[in-house]
Protein backbone atom coordinates (compact mmCIF):
# COMPACT_ATOMS: atom_id res chain seq x y z
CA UNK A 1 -25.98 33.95 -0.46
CA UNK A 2 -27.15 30.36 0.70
CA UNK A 3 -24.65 28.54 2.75
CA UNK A 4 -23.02 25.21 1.69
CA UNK A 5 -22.48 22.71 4.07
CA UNK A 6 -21.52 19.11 2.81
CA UNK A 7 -21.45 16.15 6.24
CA UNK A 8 -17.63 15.05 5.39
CA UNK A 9 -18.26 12.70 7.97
CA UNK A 10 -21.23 11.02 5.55
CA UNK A 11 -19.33 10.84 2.79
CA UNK A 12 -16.95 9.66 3.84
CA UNK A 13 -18.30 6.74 5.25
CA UNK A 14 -20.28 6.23 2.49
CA UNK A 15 -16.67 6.17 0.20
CA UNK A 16 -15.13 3.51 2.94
CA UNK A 17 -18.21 1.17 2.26
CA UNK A 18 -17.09 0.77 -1.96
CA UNK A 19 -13.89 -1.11 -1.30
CA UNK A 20 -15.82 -4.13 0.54
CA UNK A 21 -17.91 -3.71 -2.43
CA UNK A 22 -15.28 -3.55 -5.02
CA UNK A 23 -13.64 -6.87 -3.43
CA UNK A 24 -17.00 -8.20 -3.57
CA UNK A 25 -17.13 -7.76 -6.98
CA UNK A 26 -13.82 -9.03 -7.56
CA UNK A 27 -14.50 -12.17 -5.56
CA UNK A 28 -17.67 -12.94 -7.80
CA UNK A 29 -15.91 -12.06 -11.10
CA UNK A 30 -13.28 -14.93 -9.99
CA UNK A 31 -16.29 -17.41 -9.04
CA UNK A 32 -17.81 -17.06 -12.31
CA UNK A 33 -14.17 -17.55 -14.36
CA UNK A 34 -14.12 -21.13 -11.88
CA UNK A 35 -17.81 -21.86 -13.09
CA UNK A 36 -16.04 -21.17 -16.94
CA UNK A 37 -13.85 -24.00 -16.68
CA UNK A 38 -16.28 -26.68 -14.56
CA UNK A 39 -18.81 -26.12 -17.47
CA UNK A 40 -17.76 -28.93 -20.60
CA UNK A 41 -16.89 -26.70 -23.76
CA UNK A 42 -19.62 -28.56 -25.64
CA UNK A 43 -22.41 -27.53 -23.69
CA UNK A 44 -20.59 -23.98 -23.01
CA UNK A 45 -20.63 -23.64 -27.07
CA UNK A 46 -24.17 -25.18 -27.44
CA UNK A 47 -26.03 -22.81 -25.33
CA UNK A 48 -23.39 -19.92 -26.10
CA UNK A 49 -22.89 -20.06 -22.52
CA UNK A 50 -19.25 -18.83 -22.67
CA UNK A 51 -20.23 -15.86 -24.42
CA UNK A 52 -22.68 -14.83 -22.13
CA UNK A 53 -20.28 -15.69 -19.01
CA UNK A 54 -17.71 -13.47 -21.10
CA UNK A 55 -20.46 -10.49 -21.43
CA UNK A 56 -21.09 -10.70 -18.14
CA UNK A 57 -17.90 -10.82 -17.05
CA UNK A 58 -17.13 -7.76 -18.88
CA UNK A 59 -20.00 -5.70 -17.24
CA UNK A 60 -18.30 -6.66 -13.94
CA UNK A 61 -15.02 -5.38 -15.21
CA UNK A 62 -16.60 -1.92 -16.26
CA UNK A 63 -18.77 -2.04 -12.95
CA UNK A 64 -15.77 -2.65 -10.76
CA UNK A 65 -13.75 0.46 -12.35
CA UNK A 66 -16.34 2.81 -12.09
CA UNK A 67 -16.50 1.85 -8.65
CA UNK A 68 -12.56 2.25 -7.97
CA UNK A 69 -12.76 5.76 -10.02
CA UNK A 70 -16.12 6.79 -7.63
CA UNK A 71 -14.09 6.07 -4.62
CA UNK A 72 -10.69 7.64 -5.68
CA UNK A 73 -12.62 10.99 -6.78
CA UNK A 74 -14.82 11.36 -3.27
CA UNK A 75 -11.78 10.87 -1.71
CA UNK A 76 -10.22 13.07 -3.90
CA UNK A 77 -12.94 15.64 -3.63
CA UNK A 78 -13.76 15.60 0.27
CA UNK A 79 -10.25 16.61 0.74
CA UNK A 80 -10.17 19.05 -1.95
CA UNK A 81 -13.59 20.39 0.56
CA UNK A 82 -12.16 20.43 3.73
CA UNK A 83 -9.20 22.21 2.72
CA UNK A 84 -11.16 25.11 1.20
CA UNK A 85 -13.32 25.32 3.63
CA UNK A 86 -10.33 25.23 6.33
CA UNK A 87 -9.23 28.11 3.94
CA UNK A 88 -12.43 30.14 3.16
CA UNK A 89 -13.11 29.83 7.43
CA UNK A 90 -9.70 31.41 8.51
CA UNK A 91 -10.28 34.14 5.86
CA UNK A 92 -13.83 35.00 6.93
CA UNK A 93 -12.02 34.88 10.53
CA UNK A 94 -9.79 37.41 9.40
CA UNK A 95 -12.51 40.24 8.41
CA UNK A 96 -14.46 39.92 11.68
């Protein structure tokens, strides 16, 4: 059988870059809602500029929680790893 070997150390820091991300995300979700209320309603409802702002906003909502649930399931998963393979390497320790 093939060995399995995941670099923790790579995912990991890959995971610990999406929360600069996230907050990225979250700071240009708020900078469009400030753009919302600078913009006059009449030319907002002209154009149908709110709802496009609004559409947009809403991919950035959906974008920003699949981020969050990415991160929290690496971390989630790396640990579930290293634990196993803590596990799996004392047992194969064992039979040698």
């Amino acid at each position: 059988m093939a060995a399995i070997k995941i670099d923790v150390k790579k995912v990991r820091n890959a995971n610990y870059n999406l929360p600069p991300m996230i907050s990225n995300l979250s700071a240009q979700k708020r900078d469009i809602n400030m753009l919302k209320w600078r913009i006059a309603s009449e030319i907002q409802d002209r154009r149908e500029i709110r709802e496009r702002l609004n559409a947009i906003l809403r991919e950035m909502d959906r974008a920003e929680k699949q981020l969050n649930d990415v991160y929290k399931m690496t971390g989630a998963a790396v640990t579930q790893y290293m634990k196993m393979e803590t596990s799996l390497t004392a047992n194969a320790a064992r039979f040698q």
